[in-house]
N, C-alpha and C. Protein backbone atom coordinates (compact mmCIF):
# COMPACT_ATOMS: atom_id res chain seq x y z
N UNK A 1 22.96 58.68 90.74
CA UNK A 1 23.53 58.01 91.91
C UNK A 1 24.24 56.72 91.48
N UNK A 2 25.30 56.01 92.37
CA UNK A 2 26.24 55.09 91.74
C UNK A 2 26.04 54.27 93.07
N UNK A 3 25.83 52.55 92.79
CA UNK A 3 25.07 51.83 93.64
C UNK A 3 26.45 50.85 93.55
N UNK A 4 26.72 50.91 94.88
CA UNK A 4 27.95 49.40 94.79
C UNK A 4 27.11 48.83 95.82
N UNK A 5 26.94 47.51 95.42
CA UNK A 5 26.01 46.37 95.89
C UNK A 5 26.85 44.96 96.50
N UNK A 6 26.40 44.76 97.86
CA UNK A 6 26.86 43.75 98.27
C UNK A 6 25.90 42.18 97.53
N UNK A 7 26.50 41.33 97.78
CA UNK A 7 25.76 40.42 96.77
C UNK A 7 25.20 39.25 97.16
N UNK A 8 25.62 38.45 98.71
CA UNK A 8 24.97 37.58 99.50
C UNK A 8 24.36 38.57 100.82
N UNK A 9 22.76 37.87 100.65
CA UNK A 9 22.29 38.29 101.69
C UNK A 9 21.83 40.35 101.35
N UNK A 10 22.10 40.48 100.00
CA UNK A 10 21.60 42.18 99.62
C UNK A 10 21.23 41.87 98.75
N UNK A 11 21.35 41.14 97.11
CA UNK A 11 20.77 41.24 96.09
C UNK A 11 20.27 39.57 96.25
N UNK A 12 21.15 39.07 96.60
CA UNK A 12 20.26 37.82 96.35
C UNK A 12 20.02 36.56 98.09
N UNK A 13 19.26 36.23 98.20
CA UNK A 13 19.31 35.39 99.39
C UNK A 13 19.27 33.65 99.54
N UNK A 14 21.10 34.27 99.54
CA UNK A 14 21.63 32.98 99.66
C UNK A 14 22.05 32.46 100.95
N UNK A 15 22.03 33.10 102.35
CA UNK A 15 21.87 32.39 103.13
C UNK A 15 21.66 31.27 104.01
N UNK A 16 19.97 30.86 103.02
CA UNK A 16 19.77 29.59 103.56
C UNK A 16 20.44 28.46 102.77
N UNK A 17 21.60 28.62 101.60
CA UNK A 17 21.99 27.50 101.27
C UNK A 17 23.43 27.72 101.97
N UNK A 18 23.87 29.00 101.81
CA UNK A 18 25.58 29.26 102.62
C UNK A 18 25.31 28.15 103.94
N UNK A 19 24.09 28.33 104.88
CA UNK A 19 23.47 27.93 106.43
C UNK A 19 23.59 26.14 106.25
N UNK A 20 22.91 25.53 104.92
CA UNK A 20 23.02 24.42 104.93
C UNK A 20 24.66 23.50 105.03
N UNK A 21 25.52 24.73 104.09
CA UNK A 21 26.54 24.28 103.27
C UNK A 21 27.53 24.10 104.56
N UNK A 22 27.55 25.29 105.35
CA UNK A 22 28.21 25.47 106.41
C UNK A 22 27.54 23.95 107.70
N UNK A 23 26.21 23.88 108.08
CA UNK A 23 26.40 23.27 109.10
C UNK A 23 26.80 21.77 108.47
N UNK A 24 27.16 21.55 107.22
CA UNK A 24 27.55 19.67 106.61
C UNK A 24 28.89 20.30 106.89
N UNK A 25 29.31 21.29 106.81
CA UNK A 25 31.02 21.24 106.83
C UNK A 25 31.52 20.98 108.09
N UNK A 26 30.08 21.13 109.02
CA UNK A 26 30.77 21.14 110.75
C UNK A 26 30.77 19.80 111.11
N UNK A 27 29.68 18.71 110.18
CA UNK A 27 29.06 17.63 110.32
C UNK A 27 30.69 16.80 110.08
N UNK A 28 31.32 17.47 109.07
CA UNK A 28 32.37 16.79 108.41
C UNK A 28 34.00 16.59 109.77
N UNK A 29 33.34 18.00 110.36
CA UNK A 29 34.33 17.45 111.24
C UNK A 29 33.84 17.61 112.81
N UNK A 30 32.60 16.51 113.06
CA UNK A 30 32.45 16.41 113.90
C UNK A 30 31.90 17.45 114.90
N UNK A 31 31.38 18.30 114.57
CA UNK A 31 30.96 19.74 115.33
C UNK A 31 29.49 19.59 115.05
N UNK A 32 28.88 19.76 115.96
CA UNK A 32 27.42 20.59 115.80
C UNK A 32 27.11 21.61 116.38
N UNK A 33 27.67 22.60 116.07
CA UNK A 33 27.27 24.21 116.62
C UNK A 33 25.24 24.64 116.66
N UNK A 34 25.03 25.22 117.45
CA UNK A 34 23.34 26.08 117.25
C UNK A 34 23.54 26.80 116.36
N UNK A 35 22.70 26.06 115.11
CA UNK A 35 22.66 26.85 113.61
C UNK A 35 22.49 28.45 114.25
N UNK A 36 21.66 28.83 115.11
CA UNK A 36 21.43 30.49 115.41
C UNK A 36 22.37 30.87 116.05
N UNK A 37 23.42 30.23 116.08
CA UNK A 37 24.75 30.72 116.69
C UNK A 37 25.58 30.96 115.31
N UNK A 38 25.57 30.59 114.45
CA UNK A 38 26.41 30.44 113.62
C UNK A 38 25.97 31.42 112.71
N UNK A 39 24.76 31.47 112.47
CA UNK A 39 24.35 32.40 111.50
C UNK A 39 24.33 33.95 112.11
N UNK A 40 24.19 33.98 113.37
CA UNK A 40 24.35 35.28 113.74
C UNK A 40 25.59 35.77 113.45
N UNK A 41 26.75 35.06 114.00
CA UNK A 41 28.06 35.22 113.86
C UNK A 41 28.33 35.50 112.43
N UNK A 42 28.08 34.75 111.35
CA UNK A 42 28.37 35.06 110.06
C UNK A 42 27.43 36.39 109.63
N UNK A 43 26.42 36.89 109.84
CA UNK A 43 25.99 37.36 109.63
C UNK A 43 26.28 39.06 110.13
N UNK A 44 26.78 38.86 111.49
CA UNK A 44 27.36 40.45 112.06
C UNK A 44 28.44 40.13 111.98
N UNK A 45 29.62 39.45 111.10
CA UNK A 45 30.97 39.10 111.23
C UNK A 45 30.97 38.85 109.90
N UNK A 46 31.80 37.45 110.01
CA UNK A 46 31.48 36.99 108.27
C UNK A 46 32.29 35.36 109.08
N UNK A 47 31.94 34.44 107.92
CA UNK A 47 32.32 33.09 107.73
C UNK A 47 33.64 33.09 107.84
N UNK A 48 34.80 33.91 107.28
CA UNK A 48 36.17 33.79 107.59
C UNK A 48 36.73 34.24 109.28
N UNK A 49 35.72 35.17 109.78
CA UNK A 49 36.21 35.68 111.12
C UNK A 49 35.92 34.51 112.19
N UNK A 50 34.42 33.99 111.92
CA UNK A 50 34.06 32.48 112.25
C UNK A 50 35.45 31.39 112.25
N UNK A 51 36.12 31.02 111.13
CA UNK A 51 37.17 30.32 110.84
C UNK A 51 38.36 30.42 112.00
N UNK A 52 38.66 31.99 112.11
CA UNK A 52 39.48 32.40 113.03
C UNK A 52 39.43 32.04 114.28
N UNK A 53 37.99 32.47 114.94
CA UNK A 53 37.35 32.86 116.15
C UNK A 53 37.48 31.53 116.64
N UNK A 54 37.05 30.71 116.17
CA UNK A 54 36.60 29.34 116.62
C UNK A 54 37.82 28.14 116.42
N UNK A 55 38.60 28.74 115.82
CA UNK A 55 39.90 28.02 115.94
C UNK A 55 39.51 26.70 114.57
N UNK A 56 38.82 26.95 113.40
CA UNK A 56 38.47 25.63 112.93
C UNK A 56 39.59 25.69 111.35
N UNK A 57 39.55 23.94 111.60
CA UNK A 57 40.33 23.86 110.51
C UNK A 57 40.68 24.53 108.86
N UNK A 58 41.55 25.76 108.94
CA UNK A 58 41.71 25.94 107.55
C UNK A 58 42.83 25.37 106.70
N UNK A 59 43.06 26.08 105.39
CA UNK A 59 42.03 25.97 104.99
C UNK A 59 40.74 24.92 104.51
N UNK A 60 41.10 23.77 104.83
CA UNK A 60 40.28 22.51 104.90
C UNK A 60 38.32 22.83 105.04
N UNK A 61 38.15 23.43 105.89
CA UNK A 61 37.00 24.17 106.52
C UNK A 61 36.53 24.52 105.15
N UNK A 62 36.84 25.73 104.84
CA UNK A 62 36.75 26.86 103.97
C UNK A 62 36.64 26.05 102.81
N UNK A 63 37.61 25.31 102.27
CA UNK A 63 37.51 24.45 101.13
C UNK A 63 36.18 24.10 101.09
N UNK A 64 35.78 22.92 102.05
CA UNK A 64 34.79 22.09 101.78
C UNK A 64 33.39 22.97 102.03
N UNK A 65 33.52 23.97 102.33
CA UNK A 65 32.44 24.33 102.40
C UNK A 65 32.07 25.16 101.43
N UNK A 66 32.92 26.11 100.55
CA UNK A 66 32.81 26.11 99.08
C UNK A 66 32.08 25.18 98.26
N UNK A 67 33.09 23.97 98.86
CA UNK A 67 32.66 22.91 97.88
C UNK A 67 31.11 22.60 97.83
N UNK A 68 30.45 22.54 98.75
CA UNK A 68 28.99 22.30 99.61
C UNK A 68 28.22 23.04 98.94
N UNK A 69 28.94 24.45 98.75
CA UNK A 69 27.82 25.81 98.82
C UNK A 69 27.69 25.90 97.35
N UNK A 70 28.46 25.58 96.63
CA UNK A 70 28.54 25.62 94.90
C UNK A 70 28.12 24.72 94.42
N UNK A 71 27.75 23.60 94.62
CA UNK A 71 26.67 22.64 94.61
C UNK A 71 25.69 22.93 94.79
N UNK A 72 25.16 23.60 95.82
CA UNK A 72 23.44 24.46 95.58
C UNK A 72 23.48 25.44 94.85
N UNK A 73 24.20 26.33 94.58
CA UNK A 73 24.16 27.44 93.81
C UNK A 73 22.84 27.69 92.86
N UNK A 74 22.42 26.73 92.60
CA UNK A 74 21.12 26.99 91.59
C UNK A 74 19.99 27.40 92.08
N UNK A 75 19.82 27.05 93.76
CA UNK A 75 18.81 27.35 94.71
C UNK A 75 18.90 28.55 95.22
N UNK A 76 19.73 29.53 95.09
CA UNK A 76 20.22 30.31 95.83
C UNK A 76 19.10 31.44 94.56
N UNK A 77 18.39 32.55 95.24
CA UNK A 77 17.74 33.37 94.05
C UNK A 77 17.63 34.67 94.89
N UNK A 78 17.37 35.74 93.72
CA UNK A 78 17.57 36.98 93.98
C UNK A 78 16.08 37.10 94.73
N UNK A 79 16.24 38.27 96.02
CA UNK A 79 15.32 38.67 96.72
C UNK A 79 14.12 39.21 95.79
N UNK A 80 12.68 39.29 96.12
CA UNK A 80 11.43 39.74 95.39
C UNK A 80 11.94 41.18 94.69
N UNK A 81 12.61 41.88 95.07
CA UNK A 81 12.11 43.54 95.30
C UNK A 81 13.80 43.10 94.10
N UNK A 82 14.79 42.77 94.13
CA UNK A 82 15.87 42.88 93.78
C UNK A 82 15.20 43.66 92.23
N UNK A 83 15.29 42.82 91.36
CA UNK A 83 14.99 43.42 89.36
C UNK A 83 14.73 44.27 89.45
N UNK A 84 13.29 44.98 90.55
CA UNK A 84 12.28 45.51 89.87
C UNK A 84 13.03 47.20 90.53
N UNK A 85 14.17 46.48 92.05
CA UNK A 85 14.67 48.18 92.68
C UNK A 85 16.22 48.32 91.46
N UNK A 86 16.84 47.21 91.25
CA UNK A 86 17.94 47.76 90.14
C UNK A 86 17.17 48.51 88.76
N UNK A 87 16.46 48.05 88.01
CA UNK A 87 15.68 48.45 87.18
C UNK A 87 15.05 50.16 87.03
N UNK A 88 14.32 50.34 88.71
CA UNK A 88 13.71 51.88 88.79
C UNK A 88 14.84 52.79 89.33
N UNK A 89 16.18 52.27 89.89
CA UNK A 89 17.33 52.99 90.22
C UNK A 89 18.12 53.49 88.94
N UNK A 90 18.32 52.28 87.84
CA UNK A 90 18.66 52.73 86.68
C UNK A 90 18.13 53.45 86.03
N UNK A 91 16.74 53.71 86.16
CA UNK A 91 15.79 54.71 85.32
C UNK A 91 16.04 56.06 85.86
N UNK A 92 16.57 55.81 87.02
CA UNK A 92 16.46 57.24 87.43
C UNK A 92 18.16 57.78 87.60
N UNK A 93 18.41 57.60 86.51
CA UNK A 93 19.99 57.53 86.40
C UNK A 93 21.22 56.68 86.86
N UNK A 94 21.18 56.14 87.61
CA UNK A 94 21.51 55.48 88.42
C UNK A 94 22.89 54.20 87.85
N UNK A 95 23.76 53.90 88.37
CA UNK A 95 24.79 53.03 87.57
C UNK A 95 25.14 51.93 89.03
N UNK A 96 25.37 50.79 88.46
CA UNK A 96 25.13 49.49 89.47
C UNK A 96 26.58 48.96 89.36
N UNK A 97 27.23 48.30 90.46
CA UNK A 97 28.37 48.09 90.62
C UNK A 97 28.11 46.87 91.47
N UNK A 98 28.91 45.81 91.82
CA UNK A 98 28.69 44.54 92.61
C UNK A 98 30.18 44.41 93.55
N UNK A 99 30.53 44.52 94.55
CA UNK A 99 31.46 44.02 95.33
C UNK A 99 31.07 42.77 96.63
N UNK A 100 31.74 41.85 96.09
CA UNK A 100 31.06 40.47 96.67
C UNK A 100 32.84 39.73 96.92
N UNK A 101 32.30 38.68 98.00
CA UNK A 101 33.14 37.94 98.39
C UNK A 101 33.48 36.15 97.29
N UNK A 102 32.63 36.35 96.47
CA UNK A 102 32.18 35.35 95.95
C UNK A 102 33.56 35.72 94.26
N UNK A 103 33.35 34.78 93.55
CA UNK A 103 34.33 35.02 92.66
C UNK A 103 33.52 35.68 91.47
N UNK A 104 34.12 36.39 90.63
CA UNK A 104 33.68 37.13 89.83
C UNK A 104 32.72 36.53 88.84
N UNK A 105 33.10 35.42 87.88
CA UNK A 105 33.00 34.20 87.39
C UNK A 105 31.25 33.82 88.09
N UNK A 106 31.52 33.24 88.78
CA UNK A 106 30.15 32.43 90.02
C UNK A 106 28.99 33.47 90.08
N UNK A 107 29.53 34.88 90.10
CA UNK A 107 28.88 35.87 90.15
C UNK A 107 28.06 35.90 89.02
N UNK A 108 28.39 36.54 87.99
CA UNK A 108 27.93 36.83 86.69
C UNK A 108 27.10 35.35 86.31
N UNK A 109 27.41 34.03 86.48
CA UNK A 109 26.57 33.11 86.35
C UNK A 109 24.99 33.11 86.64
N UNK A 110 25.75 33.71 88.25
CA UNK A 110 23.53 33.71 88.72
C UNK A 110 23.21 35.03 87.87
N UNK A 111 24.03 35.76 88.10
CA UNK A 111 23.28 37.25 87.33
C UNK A 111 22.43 36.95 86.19
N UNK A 112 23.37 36.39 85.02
CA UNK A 112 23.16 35.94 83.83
C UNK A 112 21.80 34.81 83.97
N UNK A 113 22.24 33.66 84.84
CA UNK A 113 21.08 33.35 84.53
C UNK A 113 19.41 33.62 85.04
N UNK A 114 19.28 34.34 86.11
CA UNK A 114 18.16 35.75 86.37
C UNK A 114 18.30 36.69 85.48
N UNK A 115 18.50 36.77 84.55
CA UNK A 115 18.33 37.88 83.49
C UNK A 115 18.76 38.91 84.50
N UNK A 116 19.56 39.28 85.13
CA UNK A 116 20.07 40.50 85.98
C UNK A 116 21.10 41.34 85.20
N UNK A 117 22.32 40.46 84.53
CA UNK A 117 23.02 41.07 84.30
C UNK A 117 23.35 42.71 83.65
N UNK A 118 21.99 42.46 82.61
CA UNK A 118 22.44 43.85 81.93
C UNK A 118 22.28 45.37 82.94
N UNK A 119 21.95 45.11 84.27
CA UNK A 119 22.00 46.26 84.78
C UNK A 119 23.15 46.40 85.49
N UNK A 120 24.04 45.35 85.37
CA UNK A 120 25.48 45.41 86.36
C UNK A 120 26.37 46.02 85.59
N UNK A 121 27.55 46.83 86.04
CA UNK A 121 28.31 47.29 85.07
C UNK A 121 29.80 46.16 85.10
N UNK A 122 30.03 46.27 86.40
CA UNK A 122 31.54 45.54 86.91
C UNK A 122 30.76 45.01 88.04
N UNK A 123 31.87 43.87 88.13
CA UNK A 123 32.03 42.52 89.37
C UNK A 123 33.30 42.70 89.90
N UNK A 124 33.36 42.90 91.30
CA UNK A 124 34.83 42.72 91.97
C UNK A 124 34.70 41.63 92.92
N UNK A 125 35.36 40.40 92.70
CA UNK A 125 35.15 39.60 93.55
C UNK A 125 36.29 39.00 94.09
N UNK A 126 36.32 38.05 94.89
CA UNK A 126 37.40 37.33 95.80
C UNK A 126 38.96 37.20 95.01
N UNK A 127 38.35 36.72 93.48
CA UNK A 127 39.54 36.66 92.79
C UNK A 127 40.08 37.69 92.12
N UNK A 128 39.57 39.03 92.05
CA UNK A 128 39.89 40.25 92.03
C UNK A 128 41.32 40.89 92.54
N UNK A 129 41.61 40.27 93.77
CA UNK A 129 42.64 40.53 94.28
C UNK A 129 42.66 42.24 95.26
N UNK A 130 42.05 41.91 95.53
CA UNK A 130 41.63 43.40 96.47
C UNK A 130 41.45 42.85 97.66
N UNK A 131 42.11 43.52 98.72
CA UNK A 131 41.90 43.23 100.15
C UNK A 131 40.14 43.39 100.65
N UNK A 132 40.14 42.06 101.46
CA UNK A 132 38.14 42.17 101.81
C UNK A 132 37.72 43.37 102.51
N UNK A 133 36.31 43.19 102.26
CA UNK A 133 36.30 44.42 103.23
C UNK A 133 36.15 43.61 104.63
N UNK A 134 36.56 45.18 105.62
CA UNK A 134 36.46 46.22 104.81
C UNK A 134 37.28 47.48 104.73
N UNK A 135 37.89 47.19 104.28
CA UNK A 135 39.07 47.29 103.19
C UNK A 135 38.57 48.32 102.26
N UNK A 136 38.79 49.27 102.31
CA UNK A 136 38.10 50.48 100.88
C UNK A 136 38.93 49.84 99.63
N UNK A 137 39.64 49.68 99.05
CA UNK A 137 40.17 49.71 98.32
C UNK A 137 40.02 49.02 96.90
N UNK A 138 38.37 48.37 97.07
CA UNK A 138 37.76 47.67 96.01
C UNK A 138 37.20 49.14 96.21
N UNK A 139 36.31 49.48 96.55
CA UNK A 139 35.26 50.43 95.99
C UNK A 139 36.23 51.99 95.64
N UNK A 140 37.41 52.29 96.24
CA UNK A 140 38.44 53.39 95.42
C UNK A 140 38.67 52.98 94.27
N UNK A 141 38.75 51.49 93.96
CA UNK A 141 38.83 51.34 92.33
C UNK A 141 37.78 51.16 91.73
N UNK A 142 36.48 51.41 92.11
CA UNK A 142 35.53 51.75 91.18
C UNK A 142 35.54 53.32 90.78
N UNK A 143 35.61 54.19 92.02
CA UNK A 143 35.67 55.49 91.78
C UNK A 143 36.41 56.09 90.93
N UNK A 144 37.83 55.49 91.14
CA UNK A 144 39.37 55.69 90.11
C UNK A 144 38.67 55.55 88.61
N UNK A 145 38.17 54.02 88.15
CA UNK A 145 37.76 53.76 87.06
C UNK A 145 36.68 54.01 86.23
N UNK A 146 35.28 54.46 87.10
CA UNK A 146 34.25 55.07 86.67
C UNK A 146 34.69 56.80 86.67
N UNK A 147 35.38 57.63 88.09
CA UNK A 147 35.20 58.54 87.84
C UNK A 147 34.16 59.16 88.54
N UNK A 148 33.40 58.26 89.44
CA UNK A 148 32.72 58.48 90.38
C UNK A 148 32.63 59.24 91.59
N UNK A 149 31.53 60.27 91.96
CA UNK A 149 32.01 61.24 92.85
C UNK A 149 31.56 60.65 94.38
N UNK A 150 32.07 60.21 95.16
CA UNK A 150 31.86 59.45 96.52
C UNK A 150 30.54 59.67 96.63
N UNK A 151 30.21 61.56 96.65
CA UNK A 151 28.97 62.33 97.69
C UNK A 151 27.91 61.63 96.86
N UNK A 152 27.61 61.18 95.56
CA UNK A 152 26.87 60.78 94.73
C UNK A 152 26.79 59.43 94.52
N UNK A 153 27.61 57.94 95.39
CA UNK A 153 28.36 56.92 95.58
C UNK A 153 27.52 56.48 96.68
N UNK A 154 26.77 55.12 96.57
CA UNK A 154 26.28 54.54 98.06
C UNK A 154 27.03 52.93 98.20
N UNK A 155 27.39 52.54 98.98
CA UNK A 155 27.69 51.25 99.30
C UNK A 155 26.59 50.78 100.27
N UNK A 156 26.63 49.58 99.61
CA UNK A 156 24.80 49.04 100.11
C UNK A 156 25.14 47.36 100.70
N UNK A 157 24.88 47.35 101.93
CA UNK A 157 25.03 45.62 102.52
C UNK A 157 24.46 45.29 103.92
N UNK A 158 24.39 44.28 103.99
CA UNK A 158 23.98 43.66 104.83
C UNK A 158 24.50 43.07 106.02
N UNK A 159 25.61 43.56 105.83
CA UNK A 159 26.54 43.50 107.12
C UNK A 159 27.23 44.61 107.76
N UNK A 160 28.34 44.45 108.91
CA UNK A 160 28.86 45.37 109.26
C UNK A 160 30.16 46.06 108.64
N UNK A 161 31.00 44.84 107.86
CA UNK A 161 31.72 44.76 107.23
C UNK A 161 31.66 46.32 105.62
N UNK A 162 30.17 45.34 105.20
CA UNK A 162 29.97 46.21 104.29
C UNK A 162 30.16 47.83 104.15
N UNK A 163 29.42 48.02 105.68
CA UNK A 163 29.11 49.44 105.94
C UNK A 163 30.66 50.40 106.00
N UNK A 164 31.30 49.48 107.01
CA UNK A 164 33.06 49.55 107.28
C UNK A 164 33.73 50.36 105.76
N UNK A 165 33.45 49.37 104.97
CA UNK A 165 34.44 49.47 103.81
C UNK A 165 33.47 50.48 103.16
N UNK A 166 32.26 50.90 103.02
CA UNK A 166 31.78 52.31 102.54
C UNK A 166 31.99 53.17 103.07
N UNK A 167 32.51 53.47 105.33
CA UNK A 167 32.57 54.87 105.39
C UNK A 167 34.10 54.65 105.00
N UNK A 168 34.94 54.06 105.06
CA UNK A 168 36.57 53.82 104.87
C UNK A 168 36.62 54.80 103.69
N UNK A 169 36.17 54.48 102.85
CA UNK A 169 36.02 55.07 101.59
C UNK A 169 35.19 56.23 101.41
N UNK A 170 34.96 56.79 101.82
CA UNK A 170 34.20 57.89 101.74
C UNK A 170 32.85 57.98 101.20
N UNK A 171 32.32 57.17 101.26
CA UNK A 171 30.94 57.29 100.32
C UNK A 171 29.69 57.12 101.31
N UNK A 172 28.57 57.11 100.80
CA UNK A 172 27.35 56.97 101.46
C UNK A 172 27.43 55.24 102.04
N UNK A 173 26.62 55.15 102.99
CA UNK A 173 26.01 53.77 103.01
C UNK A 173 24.70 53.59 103.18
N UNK A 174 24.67 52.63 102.99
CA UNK A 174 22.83 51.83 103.02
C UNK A 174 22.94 50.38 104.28
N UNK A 175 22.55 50.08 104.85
CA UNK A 175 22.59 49.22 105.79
C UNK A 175 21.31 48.52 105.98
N UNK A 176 21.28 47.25 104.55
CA UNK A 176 19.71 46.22 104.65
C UNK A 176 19.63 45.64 105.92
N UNK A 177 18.66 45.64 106.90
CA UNK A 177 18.94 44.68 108.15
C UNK A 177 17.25 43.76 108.26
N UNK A 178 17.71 42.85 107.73
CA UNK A 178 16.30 42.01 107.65
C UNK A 178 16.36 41.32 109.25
N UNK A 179 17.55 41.08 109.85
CA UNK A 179 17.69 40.30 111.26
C UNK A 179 17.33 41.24 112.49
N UNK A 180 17.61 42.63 112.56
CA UNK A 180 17.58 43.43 113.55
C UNK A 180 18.43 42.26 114.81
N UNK A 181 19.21 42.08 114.98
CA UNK A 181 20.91 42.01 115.78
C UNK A 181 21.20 42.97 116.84
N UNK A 182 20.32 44.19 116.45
CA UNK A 182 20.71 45.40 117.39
C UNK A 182 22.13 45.90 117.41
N UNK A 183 22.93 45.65 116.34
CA UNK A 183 24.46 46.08 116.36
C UNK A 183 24.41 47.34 116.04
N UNK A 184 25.98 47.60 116.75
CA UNK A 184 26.10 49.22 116.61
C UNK A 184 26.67 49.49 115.14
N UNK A 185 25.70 50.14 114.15
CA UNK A 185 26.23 50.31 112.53
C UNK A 185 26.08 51.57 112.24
N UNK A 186 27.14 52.48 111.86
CA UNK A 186 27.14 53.58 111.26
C UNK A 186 27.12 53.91 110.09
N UNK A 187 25.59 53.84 109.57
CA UNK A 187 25.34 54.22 108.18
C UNK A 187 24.63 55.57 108.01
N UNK A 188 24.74 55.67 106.83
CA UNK A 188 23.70 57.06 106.15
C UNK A 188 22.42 56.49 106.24
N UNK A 189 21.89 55.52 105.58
CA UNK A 189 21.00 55.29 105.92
C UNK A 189 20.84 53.46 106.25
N UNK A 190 18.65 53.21 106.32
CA UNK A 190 19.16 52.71 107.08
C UNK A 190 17.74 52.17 106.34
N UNK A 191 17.68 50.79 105.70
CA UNK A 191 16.42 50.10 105.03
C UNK A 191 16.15 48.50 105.67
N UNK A 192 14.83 48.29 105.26
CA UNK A 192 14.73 47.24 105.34
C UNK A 192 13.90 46.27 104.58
N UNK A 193 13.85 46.59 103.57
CA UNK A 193 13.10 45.97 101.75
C UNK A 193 13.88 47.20 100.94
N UNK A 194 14.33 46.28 99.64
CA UNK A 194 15.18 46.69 99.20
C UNK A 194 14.47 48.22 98.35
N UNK A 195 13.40 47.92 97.80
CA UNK A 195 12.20 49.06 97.23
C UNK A 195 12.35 50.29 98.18
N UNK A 196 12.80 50.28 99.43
CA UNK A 196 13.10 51.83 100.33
C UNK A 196 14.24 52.86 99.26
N UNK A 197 14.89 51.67 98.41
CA UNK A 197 16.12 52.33 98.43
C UNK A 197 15.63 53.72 96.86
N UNK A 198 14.35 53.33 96.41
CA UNK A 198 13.77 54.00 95.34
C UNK A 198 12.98 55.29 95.89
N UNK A 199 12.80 55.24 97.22
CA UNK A 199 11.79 56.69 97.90
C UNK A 199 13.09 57.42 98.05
N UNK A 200 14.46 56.61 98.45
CA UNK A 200 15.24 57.35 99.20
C UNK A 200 16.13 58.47 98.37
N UNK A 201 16.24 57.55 97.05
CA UNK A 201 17.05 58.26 95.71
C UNK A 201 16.11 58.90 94.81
């Protein structure tokens, strides 16, 4: 089986520093939104649709809140279950792929320094140059380049987005929902600790 992995909020939970980084950026211009407003929204949406929706300053916004969020970066750590479900997925044949919003670079940093990396094969990230999801067209160029057969192909995330850009593309999905949101998501399947994903394969 061939695992393309979303990477905030699925392999690692960075949330609560994205949550910090974001409400100093609102601080910066004068906003105090209900953190549970904001995180829902980013969370069944994403932080750029937020940008849109709400009419807030880009890219100024977006900047500084990069800026915020890459400054904690060191706090930010992979979920309990993460090593030990890449690890028994690879044993059981299994090949690991990462499509993240985050830059490729930033990526491989935390990997590397969680000893994660050696189970990743490729990073496609922001600076990749691939339309976001969800957008198939990062995960058609894994298939193109591995050779990968979709029916044997899961795209795995934590959002709606994610799921989007796995059926776009033809492949399986996985849909982590640690919030239960109650949104309408059309996946294959459907977890909630990442260790499900080892009964399921």
């Amino acid at each position: 089986m061939n695992y393309i992995w979303d990477f905030d909020g699925t392999l690692y939970d960075t949330y609560p520093i994205m949550m910090k980084a974001l409400m100093k950026t609102f601080q910066e211009i004068g906003m105090e939104p209900d953190p549970k407003v904001v995180y829902q929204k980013i969370k069944t949406e994403s932080i750029r649709q937020m940008i849109i929706d709400w009419r807030l300053p880009e890219p100024m916004f977006d900047q500084t809140y990069h800026d915020y969020e890459g400054q904690q970066n060191k706090a930010s750590v992979p979920f309990a279950e993460t090593k030990e479900t890449l690890s028994r997925l690879q044993a059981k044949g299994g090949r690991h792929f990462i499509l993240t919003h985050r830059t490729v670079d930033s990526t491989w940093q935390m990997l590397k320094r969680d000893a994660l990396d050696p189970w990743i094969e490729e990073i496609v990230g922001s600076d990749s140059h691939y339309p976001r999801k969800p957008d198939p067209a990062a995960i058609n160029y894994f298939i193109e380049k591995y050779q990968l057969d979709p029916a044997q192909t899961v795209m795995i995330g934590d959002r709606k987005l994610d799921i989007e850009a796995g059926n776009n593309a033809g492949v399986k999905t996985c849909f982590f929902d640690l919030d239960y949101f109650k949104q309408d998501i059309q996946s294959t399947y459907y977890i909630n600790n990442l260790k499900e994903l080892v009964q399921i394969f």
